[in-house]
PDB file of N, CA and C in Angstrom:
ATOM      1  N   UNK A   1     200.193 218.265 202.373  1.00  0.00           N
ATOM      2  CA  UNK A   1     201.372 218.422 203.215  1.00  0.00           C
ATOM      3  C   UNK A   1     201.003 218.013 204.629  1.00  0.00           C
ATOM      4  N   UNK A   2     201.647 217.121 205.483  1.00  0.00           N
ATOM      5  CA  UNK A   2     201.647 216.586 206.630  1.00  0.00           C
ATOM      6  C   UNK A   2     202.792 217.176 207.543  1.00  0.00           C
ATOM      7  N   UNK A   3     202.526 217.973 208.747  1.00  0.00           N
ATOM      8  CA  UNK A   3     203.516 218.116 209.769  1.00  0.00           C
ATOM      9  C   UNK A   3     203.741 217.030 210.904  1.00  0.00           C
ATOM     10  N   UNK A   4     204.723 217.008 211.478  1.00  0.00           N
ATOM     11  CA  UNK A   4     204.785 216.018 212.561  1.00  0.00           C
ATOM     12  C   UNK A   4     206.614 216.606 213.408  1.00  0.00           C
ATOM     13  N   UNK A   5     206.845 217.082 214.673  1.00  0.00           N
ATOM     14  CA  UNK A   5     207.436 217.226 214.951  1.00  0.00           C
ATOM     15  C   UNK A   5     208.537 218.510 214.061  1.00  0.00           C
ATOM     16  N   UNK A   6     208.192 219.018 213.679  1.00  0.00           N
ATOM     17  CA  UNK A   6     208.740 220.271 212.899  1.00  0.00           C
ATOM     18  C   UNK A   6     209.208 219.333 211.232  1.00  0.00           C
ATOM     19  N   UNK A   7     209.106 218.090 210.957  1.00  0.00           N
ATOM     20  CA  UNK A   7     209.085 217.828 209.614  1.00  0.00           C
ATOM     21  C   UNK A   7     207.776 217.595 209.016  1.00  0.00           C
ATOM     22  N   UNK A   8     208.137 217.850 208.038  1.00  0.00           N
ATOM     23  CA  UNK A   8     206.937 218.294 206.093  1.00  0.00           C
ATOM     24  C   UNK A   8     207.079 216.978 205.565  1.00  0.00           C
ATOM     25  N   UNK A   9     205.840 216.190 205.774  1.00  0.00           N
ATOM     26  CA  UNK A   9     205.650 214.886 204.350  1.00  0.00           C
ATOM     27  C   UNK A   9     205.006 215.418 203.586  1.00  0.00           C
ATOM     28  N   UNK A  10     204.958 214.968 202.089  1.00  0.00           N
ATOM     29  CA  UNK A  10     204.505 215.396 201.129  1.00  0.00           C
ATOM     30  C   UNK A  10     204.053 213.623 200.531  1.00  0.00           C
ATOM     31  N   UNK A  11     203.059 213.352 200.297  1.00  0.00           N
ATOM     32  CA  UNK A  11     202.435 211.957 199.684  1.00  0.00           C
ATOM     33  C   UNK A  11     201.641 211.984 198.607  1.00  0.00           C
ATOM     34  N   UNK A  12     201.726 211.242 197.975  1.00  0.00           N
ATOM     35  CA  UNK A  12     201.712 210.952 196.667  1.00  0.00           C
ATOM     36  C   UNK A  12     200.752 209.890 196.439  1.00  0.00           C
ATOM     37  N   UNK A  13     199.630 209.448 195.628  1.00  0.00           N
ATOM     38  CA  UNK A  13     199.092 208.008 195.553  1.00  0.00           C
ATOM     39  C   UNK A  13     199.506 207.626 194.096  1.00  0.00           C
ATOM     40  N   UNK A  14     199.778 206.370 194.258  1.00  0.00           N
ATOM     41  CA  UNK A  14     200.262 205.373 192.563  1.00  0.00           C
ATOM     42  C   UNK A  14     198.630 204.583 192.746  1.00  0.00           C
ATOM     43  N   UNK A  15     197.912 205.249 192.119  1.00  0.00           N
ATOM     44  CA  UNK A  15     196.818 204.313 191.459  1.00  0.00           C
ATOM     45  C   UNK A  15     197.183 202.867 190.767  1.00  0.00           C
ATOM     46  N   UNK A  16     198.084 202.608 190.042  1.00  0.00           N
ATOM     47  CA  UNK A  16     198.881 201.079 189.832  1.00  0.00           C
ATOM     48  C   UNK A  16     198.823 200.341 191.042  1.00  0.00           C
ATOM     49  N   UNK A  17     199.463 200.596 191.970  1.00  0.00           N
ATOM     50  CA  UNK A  17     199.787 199.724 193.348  1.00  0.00           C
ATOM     51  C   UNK A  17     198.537 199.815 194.255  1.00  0.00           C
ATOM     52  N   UNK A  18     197.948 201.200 193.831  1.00  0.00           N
ATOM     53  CA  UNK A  18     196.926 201.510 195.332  1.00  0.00           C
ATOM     54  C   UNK A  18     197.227 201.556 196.493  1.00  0.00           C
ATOM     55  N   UNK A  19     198.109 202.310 196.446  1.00  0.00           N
ATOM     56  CA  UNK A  19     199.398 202.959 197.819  1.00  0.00           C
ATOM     57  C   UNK A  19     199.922 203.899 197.454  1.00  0.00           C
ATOM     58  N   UNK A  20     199.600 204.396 198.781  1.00  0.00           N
ATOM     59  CA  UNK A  20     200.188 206.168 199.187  1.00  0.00           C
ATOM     60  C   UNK A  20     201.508 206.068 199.480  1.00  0.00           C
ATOM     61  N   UNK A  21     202.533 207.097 199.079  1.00  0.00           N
ATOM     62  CA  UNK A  21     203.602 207.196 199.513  1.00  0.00           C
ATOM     63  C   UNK A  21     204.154 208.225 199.808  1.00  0.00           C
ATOM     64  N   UNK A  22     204.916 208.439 201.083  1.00  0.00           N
ATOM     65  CA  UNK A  22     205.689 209.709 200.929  1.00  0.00           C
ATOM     66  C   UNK A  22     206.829 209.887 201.267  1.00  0.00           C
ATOM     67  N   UNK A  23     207.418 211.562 201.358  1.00  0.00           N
ATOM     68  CA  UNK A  23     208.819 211.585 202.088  1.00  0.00           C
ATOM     69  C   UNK A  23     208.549 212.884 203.082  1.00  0.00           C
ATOM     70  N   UNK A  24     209.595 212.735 203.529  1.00  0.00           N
ATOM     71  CA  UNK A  24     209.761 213.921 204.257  1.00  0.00           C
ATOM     72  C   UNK A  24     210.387 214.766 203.512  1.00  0.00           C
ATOM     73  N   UNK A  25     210.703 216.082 203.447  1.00  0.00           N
ATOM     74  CA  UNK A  25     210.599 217.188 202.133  1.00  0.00           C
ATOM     75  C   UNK A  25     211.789 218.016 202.901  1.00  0.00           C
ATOM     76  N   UNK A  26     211.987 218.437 203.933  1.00  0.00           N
ATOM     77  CA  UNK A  26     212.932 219.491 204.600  1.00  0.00           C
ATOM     78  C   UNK A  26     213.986 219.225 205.376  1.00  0.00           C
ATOM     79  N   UNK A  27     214.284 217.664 204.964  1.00  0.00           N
ATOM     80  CA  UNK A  27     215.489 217.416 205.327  1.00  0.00           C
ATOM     81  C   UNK A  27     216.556 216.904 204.132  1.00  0.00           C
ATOM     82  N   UNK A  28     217.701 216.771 204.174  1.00  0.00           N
ATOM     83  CA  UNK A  28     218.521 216.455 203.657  1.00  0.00           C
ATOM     84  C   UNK A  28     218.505 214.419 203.955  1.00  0.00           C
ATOM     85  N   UNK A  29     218.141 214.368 204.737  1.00  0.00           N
ATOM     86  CA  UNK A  29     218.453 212.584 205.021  1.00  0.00           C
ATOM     87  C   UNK A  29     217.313 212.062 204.658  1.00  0.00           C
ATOM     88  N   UNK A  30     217.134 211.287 203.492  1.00  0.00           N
ATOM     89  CA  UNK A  30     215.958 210.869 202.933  1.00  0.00           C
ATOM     90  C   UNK A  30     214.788 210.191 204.181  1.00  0.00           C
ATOM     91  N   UNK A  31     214.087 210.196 203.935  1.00  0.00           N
ATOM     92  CA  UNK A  31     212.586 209.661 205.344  1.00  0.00           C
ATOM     93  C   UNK A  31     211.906 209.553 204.816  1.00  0.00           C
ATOM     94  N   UNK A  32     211.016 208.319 204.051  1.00  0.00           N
ATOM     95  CA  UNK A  32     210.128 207.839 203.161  1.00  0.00           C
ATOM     96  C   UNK A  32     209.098 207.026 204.055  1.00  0.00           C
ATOM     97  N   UNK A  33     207.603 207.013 204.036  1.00  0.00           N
ATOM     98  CA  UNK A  33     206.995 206.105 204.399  1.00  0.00           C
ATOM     99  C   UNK A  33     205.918 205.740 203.478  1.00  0.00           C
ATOM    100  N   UNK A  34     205.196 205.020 204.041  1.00  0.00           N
ATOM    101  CA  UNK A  34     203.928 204.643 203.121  1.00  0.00           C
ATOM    102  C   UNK A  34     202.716 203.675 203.747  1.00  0.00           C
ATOM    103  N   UNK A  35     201.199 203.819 203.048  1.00  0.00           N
ATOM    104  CA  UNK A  35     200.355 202.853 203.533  1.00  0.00           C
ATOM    105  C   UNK A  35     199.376 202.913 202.871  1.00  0.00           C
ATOM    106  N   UNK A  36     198.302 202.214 202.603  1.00  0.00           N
ATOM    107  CA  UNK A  36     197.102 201.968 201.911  1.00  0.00           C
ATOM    108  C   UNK A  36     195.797 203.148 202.172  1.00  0.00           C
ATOM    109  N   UNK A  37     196.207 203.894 203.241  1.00  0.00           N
ATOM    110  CA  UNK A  37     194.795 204.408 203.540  1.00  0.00           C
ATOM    111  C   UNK A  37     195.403 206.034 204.060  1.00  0.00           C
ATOM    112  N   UNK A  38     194.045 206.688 204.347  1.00  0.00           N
ATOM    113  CA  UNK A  38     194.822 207.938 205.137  1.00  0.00           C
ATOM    114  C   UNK A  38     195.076 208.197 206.729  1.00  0.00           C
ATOM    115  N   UNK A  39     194.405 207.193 207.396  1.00  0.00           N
ATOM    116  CA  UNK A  39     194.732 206.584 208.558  1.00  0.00           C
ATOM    117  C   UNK A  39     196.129 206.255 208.515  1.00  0.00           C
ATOM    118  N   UNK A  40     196.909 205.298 207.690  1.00  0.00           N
ATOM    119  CA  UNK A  40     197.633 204.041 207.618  1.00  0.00           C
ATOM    120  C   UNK A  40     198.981 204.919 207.625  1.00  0.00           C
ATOM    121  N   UNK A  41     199.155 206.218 206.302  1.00  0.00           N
ATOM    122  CA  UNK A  41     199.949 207.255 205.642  1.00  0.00           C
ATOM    123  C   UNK A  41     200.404 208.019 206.920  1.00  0.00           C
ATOM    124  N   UNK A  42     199.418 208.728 207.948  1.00  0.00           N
ATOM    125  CA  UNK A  42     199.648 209.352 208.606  1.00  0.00           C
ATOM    126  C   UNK A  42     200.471 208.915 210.001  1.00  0.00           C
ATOM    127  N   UNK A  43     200.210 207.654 210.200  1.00  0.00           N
ATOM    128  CA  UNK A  43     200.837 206.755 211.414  1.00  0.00           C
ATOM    129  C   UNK A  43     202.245 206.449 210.624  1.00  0.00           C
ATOM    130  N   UNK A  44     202.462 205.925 209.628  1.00  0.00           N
ATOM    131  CA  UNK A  44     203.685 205.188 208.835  1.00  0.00           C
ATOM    132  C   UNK A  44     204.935 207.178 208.793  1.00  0.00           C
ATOM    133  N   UNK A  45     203.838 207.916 208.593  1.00  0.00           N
ATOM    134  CA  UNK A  45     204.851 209.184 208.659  1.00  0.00           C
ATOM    135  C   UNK A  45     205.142 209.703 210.000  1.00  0.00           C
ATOM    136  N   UNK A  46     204.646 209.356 211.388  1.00  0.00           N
ATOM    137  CA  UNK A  46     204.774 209.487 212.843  1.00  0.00           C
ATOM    138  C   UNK A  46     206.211 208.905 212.692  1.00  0.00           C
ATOM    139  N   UNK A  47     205.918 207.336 212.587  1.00  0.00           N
ATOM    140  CA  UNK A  47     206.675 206.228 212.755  1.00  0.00           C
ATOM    141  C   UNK A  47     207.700 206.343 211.704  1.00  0.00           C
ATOM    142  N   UNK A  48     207.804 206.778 210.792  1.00  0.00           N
ATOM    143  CA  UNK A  48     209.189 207.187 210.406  1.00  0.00           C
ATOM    144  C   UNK A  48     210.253 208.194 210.928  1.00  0.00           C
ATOM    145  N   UNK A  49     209.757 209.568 211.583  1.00  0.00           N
ATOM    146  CA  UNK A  49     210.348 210.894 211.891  1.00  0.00           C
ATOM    147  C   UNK A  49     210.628 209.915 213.275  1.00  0.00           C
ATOM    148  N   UNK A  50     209.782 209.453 214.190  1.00  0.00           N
ATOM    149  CA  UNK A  50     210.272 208.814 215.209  1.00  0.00           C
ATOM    150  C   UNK A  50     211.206 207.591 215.038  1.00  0.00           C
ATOM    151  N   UNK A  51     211.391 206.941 214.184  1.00  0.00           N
ATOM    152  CA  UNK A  51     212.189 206.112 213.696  1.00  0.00           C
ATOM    153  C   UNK A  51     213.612 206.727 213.456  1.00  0.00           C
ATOM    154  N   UNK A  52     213.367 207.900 212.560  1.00  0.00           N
ATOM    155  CA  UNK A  52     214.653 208.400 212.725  1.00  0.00           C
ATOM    156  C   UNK A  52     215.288 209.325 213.234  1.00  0.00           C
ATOM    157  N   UNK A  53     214.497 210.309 214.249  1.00  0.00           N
ATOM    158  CA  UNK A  53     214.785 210.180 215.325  1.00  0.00           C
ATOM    159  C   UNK A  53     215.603 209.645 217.220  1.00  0.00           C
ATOM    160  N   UNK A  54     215.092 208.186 216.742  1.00  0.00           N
ATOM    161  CA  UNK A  54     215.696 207.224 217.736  1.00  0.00           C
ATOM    162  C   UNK A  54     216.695 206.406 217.079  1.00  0.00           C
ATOM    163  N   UNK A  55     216.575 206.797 215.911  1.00  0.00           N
ATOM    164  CA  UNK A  55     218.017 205.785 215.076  1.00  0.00           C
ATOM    165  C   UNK A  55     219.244 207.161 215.350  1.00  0.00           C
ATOM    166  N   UNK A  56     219.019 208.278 215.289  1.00  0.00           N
ATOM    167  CA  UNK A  56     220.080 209.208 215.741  1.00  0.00           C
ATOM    168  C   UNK A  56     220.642 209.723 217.205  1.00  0.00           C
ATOM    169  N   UNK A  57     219.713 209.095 217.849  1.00  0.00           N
ATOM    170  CA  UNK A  57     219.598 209.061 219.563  1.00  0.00           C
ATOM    171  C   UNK A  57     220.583 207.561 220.192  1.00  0.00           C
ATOM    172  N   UNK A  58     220.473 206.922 219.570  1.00  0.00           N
ATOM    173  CA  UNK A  58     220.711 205.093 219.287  1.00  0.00           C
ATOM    174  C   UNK A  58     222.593 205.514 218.917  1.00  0.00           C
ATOM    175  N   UNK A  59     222.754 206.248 218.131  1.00  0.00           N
ATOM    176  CA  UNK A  59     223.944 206.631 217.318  1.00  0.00           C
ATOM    177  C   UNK A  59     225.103 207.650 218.065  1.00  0.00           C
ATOM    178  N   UNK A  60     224.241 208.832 219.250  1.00  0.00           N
ATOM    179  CA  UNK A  60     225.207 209.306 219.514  1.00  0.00           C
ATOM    180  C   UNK A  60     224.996 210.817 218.112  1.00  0.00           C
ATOM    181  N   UNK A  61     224.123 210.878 217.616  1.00  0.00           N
ATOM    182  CA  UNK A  61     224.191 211.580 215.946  1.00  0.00           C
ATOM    183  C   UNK A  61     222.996 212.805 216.607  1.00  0.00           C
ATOM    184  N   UNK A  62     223.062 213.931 216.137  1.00  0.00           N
ATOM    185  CA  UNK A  62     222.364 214.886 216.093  1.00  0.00           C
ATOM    186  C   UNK A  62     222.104 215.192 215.064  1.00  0.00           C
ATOM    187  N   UNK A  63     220.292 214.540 215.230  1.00  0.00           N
ATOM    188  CA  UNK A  63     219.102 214.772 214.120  1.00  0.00           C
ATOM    189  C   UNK A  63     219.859 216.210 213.254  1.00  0.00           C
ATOM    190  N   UNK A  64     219.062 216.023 212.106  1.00  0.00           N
ATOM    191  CA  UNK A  64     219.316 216.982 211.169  1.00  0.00           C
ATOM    192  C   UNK A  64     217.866 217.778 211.043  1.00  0.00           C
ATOM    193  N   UNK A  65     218.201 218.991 212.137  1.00  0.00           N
ATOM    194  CA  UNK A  65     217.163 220.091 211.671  1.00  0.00           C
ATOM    195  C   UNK A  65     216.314 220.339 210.872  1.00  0.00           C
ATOM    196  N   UNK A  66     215.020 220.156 210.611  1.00  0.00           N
ATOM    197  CA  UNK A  66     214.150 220.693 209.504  1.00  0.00           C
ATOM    198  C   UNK A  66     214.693 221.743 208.572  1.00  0.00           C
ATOM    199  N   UNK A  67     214.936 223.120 209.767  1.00  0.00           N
ATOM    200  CA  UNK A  67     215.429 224.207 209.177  1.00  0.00           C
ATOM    201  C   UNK A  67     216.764 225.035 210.028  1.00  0.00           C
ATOM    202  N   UNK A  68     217.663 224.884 209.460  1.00  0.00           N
ATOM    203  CA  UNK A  68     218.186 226.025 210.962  1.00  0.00           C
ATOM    204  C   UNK A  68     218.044 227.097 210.855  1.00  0.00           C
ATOM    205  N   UNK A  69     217.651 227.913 209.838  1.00  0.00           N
ATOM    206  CA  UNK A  69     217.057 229.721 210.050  1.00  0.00           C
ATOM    207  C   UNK A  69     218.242 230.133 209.037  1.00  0.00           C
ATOM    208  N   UNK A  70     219.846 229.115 208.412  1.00  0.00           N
ATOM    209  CA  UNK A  70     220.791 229.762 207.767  1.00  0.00           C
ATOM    210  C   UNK A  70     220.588 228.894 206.674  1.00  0.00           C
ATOM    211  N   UNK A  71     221.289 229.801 205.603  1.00  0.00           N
ATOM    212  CA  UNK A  71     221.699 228.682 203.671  1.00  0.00           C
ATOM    213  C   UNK A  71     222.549 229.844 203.357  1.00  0.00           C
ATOM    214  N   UNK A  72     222.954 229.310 202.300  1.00  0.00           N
ATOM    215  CA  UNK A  72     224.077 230.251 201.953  1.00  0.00           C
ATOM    216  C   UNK A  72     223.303 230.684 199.791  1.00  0.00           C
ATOM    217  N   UNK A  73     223.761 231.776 199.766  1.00  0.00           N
ATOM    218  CA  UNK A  73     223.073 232.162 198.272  1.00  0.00           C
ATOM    219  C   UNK A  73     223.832 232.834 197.401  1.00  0.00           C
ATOM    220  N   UNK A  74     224.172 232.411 196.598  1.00  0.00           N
ATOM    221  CA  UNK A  74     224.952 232.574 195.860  1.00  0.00           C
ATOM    222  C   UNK A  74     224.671 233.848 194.688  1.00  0.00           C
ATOM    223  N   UNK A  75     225.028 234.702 194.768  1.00  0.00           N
ATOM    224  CA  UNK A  75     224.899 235.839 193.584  1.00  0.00           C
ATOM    225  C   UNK A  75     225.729 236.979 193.403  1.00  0.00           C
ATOM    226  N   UNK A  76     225.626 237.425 192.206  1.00  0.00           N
ATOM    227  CA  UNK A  76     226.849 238.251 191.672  1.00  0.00           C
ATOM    228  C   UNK A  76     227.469 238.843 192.321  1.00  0.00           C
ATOM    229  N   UNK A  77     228.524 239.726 192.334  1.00  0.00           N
ATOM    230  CA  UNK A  77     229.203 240.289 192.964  1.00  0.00           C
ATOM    231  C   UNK A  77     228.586 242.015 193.236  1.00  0.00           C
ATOM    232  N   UNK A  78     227.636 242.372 191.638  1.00  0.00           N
ATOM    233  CA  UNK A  78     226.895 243.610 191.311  1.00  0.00           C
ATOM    234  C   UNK A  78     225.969 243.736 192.410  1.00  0.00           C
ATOM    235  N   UNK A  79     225.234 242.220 192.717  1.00  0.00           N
ATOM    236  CA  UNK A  79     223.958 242.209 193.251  1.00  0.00           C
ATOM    237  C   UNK A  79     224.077 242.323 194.810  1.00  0.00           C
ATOM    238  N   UNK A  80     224.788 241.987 195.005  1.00  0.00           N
ATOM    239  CA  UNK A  80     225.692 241.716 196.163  1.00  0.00           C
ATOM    240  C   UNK A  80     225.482 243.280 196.893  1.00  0.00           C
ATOM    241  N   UNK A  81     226.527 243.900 195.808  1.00  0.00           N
ATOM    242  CA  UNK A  81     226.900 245.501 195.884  1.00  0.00           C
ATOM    243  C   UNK A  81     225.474 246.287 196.215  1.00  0.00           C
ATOM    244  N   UNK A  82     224.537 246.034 195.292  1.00  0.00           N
ATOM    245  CA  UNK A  82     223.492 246.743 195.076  1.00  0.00           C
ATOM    246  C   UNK A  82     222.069 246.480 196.418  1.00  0.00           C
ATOM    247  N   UNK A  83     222.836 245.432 196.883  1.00  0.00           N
ATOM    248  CA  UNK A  83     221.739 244.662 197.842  1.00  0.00           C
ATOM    249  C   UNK A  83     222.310 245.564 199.298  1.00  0.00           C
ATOM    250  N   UNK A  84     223.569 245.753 199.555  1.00  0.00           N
ATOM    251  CA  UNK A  84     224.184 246.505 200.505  1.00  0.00           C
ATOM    252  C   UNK A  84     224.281 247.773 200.691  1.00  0.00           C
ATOM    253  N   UNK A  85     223.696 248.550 199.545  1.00  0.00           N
ATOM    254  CA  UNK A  85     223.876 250.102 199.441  1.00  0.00           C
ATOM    255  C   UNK A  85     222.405 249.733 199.679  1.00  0.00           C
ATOM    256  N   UNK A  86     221.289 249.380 199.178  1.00  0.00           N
ATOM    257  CA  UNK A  86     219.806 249.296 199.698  1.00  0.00           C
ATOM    258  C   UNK A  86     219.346 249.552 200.898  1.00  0.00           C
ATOM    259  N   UNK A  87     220.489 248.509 201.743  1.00  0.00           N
ATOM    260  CA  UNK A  87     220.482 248.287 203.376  1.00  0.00           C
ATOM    261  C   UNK A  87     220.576 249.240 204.036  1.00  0.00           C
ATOM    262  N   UNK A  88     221.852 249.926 203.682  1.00  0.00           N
ATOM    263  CA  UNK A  88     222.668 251.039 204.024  1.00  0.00           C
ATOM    264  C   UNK A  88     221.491 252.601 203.941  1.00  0.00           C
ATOM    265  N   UNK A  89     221.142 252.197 202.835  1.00  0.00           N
ATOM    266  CA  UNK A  89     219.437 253.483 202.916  1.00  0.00           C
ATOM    267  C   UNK A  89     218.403 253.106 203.847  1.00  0.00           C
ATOM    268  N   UNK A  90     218.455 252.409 203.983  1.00  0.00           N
ATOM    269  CA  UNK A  90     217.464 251.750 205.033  1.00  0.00           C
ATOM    270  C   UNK A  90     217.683 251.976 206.219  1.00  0.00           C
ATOM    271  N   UNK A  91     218.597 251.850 206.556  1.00  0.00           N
ATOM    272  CA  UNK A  91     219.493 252.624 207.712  1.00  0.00           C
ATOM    273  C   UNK A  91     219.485 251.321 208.707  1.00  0.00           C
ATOM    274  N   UNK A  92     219.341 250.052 207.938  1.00  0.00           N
ATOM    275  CA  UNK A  92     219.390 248.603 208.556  1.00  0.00           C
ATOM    276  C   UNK A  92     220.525 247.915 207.874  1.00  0.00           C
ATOM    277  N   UNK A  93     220.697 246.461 208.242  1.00  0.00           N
ATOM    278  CA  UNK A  93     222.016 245.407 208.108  1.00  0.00           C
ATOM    279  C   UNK A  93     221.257 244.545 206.911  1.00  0.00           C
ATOM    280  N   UNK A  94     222.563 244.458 206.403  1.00  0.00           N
ATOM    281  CA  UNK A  94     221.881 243.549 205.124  1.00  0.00           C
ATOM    282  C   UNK A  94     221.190 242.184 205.248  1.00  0.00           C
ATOM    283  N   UNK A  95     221.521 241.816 206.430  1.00  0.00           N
ATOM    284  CA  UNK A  95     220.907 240.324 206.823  1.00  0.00           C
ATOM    285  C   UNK A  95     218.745 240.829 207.527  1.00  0.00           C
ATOM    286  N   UNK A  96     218.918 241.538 207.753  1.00  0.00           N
ATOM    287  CA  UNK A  96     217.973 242.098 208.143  1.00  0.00           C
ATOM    288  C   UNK A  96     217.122 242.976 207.125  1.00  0.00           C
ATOM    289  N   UNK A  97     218.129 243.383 206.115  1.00  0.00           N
ATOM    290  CA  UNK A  97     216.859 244.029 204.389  1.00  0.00           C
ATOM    291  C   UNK A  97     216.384 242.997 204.154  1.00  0.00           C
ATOM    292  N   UNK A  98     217.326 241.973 203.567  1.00  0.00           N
ATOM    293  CA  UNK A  98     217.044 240.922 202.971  1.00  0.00           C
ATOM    294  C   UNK A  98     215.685 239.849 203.729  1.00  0.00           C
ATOM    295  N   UNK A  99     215.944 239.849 205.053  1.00  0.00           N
ATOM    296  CA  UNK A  99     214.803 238.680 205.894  1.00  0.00           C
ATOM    297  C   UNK A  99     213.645 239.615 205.540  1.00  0.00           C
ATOM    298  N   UNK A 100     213.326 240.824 205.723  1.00  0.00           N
ATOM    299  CA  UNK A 100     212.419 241.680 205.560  1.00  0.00           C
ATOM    300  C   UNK A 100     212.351 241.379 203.801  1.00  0.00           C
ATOM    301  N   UNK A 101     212.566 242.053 203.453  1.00  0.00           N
ATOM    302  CA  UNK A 101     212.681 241.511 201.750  1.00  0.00           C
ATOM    303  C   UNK A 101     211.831 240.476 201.515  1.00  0.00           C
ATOM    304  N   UNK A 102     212.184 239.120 201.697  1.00  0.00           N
ATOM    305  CA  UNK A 102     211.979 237.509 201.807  1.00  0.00           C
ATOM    306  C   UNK A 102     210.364 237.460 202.471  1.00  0.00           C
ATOM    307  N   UNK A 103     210.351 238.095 203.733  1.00  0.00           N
ATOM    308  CA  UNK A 103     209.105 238.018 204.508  1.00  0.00           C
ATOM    309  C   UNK A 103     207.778 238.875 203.636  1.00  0.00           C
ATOM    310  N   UNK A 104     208.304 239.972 202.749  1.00  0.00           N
ATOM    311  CA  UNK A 104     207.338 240.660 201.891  1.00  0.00           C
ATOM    312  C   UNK A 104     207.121 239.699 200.971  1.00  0.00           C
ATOM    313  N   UNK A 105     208.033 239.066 200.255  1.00  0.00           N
ATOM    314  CA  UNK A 105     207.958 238.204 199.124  1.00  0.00           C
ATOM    315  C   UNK A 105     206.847 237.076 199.654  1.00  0.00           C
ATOM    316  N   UNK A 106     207.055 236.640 200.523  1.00  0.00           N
ATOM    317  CA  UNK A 106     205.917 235.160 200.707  1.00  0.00           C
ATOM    318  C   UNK A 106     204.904 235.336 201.710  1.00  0.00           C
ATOM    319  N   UNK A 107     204.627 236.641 201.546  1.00  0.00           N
ATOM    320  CA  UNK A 107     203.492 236.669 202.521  1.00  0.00           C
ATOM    321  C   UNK A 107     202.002 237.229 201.531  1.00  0.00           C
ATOM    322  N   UNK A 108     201.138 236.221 202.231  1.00  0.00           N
ATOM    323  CA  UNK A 108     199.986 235.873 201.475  1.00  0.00           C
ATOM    324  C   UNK A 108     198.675 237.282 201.496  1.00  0.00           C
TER     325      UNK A 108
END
């Protein structure tokens, strides 16, 4: 995994071609680069996020966020219920069980 400006490449090598390839992973607007070496991979993934970057600057367009901190999640109506009476014992807001929740879940 490669960072660069708050976006995630993820690269790949095709032993067939003998070229690395990647994308950017946390956006919605595809951002692909590629190059022969790990020098080559890491400049071609600069030069893409800055590429598109200045192609949305060029446009008048506001880049599309890595992450904005919101998504929307879809689940039952029970779970829903059961996720809000949790909160409610907690004597916290359900947006706030849940981030707590989430933050127990992926922490190493």
């Amino acid at each position: 995994m490669m960072t660069y400006k708050g976006y995630y490449g993820v690269v790949q090598y095709d032993d067939e071609a003998k070229i690395f390839h990647g994308e950017v992973v946390n956006t919605r607007t595809v951002i692909t680069f590629q190059g022969t070496t790990v020098d080559e991979i890491e400049q071609a993934f600069h030069d893409s996020v800055d590429d598109y970057l200045d192609w949305c600057k060029e446009r008048g367009k506001e880049p599309e966020k890595p992450f904005s901190g919101k998504f929307v999640l879809r689940i039952s109506p029970e779970l829903h219920r059961q996720l809000n009476l949790k909160a409610k014992l907690n004597n916290t807001s359900l947006n706030s069980f849940i981030v707590h929740t989430l933050e127990k879940a992926v922490a190493f």
